[in-house]
Structures are given as C-alpha cells and as structure tokens.
PDB file of N, CA and C in Angstrom:
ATOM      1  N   UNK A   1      43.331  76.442  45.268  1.00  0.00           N
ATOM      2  CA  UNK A   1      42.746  77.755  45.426  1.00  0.00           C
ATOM      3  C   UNK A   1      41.286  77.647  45.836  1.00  0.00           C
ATOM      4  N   UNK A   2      40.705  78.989  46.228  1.00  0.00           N
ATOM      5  CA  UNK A   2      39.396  78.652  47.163  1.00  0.00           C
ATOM      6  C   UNK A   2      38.653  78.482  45.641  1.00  0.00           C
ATOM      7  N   UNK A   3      38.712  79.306  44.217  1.00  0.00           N
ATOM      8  CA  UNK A   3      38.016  79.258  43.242  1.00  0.00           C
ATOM      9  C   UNK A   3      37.985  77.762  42.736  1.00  0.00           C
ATOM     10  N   UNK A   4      38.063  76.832  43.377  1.00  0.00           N
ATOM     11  CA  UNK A   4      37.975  75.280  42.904  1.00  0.00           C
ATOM     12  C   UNK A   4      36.393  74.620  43.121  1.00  0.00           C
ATOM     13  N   UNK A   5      36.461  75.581  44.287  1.00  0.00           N
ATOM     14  CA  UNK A   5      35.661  74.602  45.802  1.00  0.00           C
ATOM     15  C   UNK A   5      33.777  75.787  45.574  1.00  0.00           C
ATOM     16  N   UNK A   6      33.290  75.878  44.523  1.00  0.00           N
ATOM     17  CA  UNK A   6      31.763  76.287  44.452  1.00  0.00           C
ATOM     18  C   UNK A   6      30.915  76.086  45.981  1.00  0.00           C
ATOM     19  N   UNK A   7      31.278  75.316  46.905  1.00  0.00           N
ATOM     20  CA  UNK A   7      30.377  74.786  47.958  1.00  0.00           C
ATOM     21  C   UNK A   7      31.236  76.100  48.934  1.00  0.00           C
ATOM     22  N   UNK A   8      32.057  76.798  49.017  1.00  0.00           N
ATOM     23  CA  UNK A   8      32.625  77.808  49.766  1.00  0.00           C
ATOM     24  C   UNK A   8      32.015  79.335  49.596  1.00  0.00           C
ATOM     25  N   UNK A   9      31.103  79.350  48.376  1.00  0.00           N
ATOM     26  CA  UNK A   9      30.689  80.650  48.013  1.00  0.00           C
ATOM     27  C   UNK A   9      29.615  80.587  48.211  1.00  0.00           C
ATOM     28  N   UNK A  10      28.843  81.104  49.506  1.00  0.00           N
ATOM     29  CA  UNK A  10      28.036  80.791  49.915  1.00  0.00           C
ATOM     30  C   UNK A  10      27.547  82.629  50.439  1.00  0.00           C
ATOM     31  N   UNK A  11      26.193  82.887  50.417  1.00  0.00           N
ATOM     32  CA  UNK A  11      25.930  84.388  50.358  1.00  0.00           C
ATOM     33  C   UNK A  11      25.573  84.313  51.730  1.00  0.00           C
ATOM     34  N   UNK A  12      26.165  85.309  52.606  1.00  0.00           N
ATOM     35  CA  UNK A  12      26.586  85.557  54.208  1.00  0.00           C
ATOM     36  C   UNK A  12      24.820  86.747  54.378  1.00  0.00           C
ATOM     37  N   UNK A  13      24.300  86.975  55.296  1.00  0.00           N
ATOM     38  CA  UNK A  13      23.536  87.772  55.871  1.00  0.00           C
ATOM     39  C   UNK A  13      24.661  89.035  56.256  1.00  0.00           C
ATOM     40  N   UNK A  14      23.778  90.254  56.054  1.00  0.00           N
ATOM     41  CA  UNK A  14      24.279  91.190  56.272  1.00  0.00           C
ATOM     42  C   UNK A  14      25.023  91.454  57.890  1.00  0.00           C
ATOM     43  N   UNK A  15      26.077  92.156  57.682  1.00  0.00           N
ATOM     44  CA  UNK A  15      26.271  91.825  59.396  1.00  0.00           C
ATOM     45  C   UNK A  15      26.420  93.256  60.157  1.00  0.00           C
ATOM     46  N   UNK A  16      26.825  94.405  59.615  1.00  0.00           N
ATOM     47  CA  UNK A  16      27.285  95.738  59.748  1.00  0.00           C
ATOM     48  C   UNK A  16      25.800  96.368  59.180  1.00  0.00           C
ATOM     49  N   UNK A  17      25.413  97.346  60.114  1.00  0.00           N
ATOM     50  CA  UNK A  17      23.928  98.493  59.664  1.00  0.00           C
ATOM     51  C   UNK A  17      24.512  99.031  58.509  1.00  0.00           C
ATOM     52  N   UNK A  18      25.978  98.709  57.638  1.00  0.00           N
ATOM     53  CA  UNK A  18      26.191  99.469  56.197  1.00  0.00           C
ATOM     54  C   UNK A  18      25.744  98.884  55.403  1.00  0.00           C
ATOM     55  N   UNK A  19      25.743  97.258  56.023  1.00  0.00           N
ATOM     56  CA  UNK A  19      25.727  96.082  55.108  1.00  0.00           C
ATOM     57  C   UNK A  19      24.152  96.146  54.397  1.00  0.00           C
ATOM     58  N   UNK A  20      23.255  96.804  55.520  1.00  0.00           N
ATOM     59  CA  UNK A  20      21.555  96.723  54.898  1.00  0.00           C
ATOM     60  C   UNK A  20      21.584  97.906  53.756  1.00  0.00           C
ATOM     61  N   UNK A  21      20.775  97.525  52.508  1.00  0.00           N
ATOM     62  CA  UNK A  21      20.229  97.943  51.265  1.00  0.00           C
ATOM     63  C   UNK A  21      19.526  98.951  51.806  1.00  0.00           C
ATOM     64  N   UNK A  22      18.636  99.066  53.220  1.00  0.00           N
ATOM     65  CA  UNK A  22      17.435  99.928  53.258  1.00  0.00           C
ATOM     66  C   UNK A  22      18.407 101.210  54.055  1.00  0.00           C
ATOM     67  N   UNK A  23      19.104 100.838  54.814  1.00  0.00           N
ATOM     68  CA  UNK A  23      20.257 101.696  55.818  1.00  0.00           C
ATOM     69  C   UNK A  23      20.900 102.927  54.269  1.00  0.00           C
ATOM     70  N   UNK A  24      21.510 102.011  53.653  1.00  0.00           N
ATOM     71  CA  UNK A  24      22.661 102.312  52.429  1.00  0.00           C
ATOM     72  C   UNK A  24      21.205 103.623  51.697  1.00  0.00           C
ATOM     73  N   UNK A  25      19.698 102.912  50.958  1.00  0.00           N
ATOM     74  CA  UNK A  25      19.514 103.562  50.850  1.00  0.00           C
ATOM     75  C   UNK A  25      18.762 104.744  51.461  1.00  0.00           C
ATOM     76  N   UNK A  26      18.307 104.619  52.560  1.00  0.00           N
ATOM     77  CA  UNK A  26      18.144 106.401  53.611  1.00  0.00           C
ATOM     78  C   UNK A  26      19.208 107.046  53.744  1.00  0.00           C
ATOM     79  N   UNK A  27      20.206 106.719  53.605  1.00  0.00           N
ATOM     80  CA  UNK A  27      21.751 107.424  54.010  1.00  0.00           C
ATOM     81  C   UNK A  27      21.719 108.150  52.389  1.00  0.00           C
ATOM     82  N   UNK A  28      21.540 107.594  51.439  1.00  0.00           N
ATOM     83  CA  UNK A  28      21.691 108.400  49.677  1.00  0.00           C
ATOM     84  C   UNK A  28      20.774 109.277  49.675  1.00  0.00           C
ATOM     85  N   UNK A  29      19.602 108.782  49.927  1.00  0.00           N
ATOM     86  CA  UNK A  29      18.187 109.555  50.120  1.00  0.00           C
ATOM     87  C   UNK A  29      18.511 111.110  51.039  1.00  0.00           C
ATOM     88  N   UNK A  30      19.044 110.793  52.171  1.00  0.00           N
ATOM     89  CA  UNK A  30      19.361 112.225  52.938  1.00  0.00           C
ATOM     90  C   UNK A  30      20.150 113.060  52.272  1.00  0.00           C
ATOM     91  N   UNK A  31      21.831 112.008  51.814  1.00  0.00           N
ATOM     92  CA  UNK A  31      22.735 112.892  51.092  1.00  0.00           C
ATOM     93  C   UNK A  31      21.920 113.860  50.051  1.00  0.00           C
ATOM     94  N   UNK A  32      21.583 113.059  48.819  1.00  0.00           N
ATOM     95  CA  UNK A  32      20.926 113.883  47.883  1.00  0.00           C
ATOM     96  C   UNK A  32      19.659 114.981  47.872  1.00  0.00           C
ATOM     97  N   UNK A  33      18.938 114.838  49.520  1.00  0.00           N
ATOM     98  CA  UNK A  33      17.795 115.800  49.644  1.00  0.00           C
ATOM     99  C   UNK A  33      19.329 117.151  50.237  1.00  0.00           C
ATOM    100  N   UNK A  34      20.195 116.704  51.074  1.00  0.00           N
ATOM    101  CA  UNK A  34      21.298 117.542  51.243  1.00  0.00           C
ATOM    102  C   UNK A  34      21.821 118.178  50.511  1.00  0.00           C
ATOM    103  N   UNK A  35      22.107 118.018  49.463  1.00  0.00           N
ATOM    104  CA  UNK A  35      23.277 118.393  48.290  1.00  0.00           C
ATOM    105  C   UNK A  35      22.166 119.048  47.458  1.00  0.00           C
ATOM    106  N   UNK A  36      20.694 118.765  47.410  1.00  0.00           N
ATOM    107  CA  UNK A  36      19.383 119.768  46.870  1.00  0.00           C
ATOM    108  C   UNK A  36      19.138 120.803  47.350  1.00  0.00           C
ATOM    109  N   UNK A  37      19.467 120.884  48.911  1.00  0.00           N
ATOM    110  CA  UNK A  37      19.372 121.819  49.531  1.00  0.00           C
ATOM    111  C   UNK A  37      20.253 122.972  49.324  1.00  0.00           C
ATOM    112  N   UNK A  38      21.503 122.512  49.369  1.00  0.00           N
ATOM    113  CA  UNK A  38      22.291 123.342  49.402  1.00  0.00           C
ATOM    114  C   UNK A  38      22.826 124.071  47.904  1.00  0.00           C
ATOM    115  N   UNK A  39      22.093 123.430  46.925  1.00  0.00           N
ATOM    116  CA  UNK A  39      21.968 123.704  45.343  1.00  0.00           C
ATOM    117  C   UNK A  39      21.163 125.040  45.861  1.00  0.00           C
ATOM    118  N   UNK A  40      19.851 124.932  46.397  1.00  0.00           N
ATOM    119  CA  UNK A  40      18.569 125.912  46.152  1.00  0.00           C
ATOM    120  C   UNK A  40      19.321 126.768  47.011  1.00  0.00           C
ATOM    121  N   UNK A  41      19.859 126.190  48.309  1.00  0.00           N
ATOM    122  CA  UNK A  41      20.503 127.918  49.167  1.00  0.00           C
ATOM    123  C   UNK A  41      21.691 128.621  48.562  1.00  0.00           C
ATOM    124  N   UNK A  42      22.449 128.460  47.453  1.00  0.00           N
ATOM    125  CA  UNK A  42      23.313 128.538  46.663  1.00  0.00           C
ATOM    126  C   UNK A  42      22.729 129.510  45.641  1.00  0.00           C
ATOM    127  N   UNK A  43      21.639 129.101  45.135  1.00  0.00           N
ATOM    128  CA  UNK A  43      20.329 129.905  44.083  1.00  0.00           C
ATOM    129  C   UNK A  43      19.956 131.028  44.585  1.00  0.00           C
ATOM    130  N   UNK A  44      19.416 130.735  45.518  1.00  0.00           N
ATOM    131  CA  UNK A  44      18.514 131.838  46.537  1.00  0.00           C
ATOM    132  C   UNK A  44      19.340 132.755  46.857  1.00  0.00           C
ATOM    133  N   UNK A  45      20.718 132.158  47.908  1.00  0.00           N
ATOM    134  CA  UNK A  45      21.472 133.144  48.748  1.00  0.00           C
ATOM    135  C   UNK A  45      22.183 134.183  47.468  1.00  0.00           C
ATOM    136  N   UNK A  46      23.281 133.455  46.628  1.00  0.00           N
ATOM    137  CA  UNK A  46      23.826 134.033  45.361  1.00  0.00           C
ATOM    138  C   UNK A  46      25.102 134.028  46.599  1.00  0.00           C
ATOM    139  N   UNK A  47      26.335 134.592  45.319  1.00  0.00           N
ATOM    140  CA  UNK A  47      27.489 134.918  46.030  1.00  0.00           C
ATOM    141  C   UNK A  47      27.322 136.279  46.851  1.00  0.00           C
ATOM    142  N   UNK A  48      26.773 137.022  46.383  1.00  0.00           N
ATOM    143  CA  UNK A  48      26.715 138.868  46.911  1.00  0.00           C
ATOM    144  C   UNK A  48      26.290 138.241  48.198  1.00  0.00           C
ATOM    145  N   UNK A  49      25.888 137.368  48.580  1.00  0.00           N
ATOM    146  CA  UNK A  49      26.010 137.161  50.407  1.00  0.00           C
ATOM    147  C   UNK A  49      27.137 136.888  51.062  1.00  0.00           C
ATOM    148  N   UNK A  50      28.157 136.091  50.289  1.00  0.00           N
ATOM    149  CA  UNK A  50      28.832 135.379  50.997  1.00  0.00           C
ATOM    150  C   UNK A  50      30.186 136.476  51.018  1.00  0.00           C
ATOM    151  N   UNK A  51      30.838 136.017  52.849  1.00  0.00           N
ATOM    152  CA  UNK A  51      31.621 136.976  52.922  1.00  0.00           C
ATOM    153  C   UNK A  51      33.194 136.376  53.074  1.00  0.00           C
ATOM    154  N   UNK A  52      34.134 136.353  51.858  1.00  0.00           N
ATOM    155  CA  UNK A  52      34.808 135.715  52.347  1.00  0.00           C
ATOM    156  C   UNK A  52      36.205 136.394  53.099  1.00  0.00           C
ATOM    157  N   UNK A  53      36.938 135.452  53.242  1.00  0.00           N
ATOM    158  CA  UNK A  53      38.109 136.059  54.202  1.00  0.00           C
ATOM    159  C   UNK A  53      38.781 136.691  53.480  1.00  0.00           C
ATOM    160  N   UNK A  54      39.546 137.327  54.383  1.00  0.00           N
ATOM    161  CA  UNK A  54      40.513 138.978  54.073  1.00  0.00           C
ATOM    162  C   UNK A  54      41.823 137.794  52.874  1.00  0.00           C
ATOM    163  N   UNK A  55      42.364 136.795  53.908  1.00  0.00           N
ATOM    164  CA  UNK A  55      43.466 136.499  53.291  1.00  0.00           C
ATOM    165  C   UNK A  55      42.852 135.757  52.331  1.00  0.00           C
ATOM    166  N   UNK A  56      41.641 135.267  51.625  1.00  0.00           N
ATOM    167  CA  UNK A  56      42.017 135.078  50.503  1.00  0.00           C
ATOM    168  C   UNK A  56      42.018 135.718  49.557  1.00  0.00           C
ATOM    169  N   UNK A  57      42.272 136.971  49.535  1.00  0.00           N
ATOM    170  CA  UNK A  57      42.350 137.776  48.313  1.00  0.00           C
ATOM    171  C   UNK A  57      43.900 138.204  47.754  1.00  0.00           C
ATOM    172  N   UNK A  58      44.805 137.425  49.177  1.00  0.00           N
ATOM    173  CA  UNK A  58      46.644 137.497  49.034  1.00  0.00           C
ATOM    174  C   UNK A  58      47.036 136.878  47.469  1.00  0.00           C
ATOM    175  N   UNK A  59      47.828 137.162  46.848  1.00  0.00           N
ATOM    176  CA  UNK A  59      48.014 137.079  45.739  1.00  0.00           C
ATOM    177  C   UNK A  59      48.800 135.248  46.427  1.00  0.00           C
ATOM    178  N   UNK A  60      48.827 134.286  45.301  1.00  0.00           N
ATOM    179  CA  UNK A  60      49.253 133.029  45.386  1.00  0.00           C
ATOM    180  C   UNK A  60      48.646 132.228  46.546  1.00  0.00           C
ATOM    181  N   UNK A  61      47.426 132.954  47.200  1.00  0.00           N
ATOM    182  CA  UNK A  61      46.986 131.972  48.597  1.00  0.00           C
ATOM    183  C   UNK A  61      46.452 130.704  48.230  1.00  0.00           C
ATOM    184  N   UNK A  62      46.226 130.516  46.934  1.00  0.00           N
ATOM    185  CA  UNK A  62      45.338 128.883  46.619  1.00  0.00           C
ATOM    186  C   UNK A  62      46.465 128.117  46.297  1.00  0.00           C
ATOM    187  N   UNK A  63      47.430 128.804  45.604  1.00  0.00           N
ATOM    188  CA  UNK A  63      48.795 128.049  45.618  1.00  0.00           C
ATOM    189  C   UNK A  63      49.502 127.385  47.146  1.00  0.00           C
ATOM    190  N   UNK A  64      49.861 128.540  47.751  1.00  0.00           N
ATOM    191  CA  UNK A  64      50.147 128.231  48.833  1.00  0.00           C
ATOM    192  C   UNK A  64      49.485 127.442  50.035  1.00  0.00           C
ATOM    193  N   UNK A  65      47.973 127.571  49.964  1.00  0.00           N
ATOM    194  CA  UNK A  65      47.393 126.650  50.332  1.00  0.00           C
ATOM    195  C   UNK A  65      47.098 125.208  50.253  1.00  0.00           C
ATOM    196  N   UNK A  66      47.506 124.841  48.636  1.00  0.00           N
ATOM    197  CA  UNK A  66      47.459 123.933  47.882  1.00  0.00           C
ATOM    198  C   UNK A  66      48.968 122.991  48.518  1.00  0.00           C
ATOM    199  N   UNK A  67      50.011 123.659  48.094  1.00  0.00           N
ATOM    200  CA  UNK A  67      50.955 122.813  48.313  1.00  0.00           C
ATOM    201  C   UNK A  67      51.286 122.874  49.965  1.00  0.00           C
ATOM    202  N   UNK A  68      50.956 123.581  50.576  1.00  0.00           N
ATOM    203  CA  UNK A  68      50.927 123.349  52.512  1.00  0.00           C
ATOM    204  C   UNK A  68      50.196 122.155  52.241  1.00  0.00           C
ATOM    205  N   UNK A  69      48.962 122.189  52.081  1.00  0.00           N
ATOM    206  CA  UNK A  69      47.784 120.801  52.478  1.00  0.00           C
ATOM    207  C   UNK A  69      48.462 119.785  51.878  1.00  0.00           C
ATOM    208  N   UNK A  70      48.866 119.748  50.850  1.00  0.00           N
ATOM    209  CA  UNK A  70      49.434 118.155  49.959  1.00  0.00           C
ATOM    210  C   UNK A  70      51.022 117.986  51.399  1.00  0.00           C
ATOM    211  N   UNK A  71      51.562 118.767  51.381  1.00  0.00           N
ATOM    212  CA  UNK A  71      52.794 118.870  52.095  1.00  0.00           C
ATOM    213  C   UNK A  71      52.570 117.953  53.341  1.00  0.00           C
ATOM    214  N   UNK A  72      51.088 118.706  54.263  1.00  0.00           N
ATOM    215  CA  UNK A  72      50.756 117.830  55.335  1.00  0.00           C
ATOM    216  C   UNK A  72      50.455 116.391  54.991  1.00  0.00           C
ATOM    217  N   UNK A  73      49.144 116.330  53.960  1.00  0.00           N
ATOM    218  CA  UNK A  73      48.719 114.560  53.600  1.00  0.00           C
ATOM    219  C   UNK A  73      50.204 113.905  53.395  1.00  0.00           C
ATOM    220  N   UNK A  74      51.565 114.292  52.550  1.00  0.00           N
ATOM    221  CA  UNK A  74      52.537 113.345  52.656  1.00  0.00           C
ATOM    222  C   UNK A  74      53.064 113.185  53.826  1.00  0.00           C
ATOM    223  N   UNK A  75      53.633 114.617  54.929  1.00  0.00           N
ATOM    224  CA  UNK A  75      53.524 113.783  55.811  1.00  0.00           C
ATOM    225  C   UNK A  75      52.675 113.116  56.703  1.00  0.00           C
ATOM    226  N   UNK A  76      51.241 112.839  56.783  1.00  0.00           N
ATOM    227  CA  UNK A  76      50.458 112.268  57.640  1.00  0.00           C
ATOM    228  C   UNK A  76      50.647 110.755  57.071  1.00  0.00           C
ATOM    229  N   UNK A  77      50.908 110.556  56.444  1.00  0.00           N
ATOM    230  CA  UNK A  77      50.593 109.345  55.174  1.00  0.00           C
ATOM    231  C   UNK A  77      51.652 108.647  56.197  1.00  0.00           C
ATOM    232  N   UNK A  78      52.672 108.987  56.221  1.00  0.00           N
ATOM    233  CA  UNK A  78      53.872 107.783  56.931  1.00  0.00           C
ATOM    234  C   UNK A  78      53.472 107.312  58.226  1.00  0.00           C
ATOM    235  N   UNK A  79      52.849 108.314  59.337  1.00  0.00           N
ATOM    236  CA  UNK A  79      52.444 107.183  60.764  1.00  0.00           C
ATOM    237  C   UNK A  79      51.388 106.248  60.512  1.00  0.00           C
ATOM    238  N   UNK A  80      50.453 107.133  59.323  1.00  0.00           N
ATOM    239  CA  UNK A  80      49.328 106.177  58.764  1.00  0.00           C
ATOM    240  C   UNK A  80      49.226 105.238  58.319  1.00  0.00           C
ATOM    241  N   UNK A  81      50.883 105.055  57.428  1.00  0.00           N
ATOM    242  CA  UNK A  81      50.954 103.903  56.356  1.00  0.00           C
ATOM    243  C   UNK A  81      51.603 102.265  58.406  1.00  0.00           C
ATOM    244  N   UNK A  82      51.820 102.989  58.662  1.00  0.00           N
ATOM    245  CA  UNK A  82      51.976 101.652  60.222  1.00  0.00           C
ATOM    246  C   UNK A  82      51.128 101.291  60.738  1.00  0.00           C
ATOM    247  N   UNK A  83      49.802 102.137  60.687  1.00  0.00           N
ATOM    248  CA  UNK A  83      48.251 101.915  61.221  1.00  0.00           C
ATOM    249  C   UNK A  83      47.597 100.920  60.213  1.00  0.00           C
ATOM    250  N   UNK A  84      47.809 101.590  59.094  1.00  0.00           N
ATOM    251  CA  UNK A  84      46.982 100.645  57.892  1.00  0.00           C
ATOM    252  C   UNK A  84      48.082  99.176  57.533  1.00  0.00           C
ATOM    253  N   UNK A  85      49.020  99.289  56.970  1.00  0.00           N
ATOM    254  CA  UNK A  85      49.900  98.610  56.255  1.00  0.00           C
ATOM    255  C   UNK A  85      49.066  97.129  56.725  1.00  0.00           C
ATOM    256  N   UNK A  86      49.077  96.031  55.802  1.00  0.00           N
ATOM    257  CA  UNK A  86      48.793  94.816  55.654  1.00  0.00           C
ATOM    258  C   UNK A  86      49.982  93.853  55.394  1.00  0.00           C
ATOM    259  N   UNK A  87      49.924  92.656  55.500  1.00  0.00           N
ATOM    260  CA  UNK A  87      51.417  91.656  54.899  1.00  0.00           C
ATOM    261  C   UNK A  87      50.769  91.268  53.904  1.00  0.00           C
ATOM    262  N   UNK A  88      52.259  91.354  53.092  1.00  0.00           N
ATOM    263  CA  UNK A  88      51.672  90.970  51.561  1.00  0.00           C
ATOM    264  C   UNK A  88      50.194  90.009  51.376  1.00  0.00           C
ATOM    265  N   UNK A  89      50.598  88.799  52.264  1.00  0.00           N
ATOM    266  CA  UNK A  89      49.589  87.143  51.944  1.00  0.00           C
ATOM    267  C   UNK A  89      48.328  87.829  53.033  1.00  0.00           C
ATOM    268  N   UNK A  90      47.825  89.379  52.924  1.00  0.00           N
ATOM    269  CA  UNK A  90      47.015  88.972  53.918  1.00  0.00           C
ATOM    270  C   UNK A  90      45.446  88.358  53.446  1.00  0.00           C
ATOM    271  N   UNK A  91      45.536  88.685  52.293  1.00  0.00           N
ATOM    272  CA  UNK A  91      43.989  88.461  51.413  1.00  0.00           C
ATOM    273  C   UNK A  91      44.291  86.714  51.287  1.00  0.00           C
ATOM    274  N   UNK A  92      45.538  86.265  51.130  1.00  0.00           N
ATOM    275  CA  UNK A  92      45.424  84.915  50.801  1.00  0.00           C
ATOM    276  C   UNK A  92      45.317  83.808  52.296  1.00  0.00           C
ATOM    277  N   UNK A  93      45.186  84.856  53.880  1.00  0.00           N
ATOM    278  CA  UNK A  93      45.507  83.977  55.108  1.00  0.00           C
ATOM    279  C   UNK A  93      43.776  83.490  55.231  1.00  0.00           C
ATOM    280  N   UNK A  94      42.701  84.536  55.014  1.00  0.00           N
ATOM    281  CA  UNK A  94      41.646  83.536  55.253  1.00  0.00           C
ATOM    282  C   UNK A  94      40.684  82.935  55.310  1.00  0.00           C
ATOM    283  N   UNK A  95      39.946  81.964  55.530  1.00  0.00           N
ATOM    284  CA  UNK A  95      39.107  80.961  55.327  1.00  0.00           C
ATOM    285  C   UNK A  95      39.536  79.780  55.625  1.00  0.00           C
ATOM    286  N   UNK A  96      38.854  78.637  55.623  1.00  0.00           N
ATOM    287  CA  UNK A  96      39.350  77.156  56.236  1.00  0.00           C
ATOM    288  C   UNK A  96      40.423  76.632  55.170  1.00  0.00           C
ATOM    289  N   UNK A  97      40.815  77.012  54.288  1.00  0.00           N
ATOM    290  CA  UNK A  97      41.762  76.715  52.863  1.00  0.00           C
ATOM    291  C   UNK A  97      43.357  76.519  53.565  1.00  0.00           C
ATOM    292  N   UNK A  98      43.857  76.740  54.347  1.00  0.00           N
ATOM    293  CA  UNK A  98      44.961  77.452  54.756  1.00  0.00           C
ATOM    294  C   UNK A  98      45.567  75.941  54.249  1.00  0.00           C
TER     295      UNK A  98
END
C-alpha cells in the first residue's frame, strides 16, 4: 500500500486558482460582505415590498412544487450518474504504486 512508503507524501504546490488560500479567501470575503448585504436589504426593504406571485397563494403549491422538483433531480440523476460514475478501483489506479 502507498501508506508504507512516507517518501511518497510529499506536499504538491497549488495548481488550480481554488487551490490558493488568498483566491479561497477573497471568494469568502465577497460571499459574506454578500449574504450582509442582503441581511440589511431584507431589514430595510421588509416583506410589505415584496411582491409575490399569484400562483403561490394555490392551496398545496409548495407541495406540489416540492415533489415536481425532487421528481425532476431523480430523473436527472440517471444520464448524470453515466457522466459521473467512476470504476470501483478508481482511487486505488493512481500513482507510481500500480
């Protein structure tokens, strides 16, 4: 197994702009000045602004909305699961160990 071999664990340089600490944190930094924002326009505005739609006031529409959307994710899930799907050994194919 590779956990034998200490000389294989070796710490890689970042390689992906996700991979940088300073990237990761301006991206949290924006989210959370975002999600502040929209706290205070939430405060400020109140609901008595907001106008919502006719049909959601249909009696069972969060229901019915609820189980349509889950209905779609199961079926989206099956062409998806051929896009994603992995072979079992794929975590064990690599590195120079083979």
């Amino acid at each position: 197994m590779s956990h034998d071999h200490p000389e294989h664990h070796e710490i890689k340089p970042p390689v992906g702009w996700m991979d940088r600490p300073d990237t990761v944190k301006r991206l949290l930094t924006a989210f959370y000045v975002l999600c502040g924002l929209l706290i205070v326009g939430e405060l400020v505005l109140g609901k008595e602004t907001a106008h919502p739609h006719p049909w959601e006031g249909l009696p069972l529409f969060y229901a019915v909305a609820g189980f349509v959307s889950f209905w779609f994710l199961v079926l989206v899930a099956r062409p998806m699961r051929k896009l994603l799907i992995r072979p079992e050994n794929y975590y064990d194919r690599g590195g120079d160990h083979e």
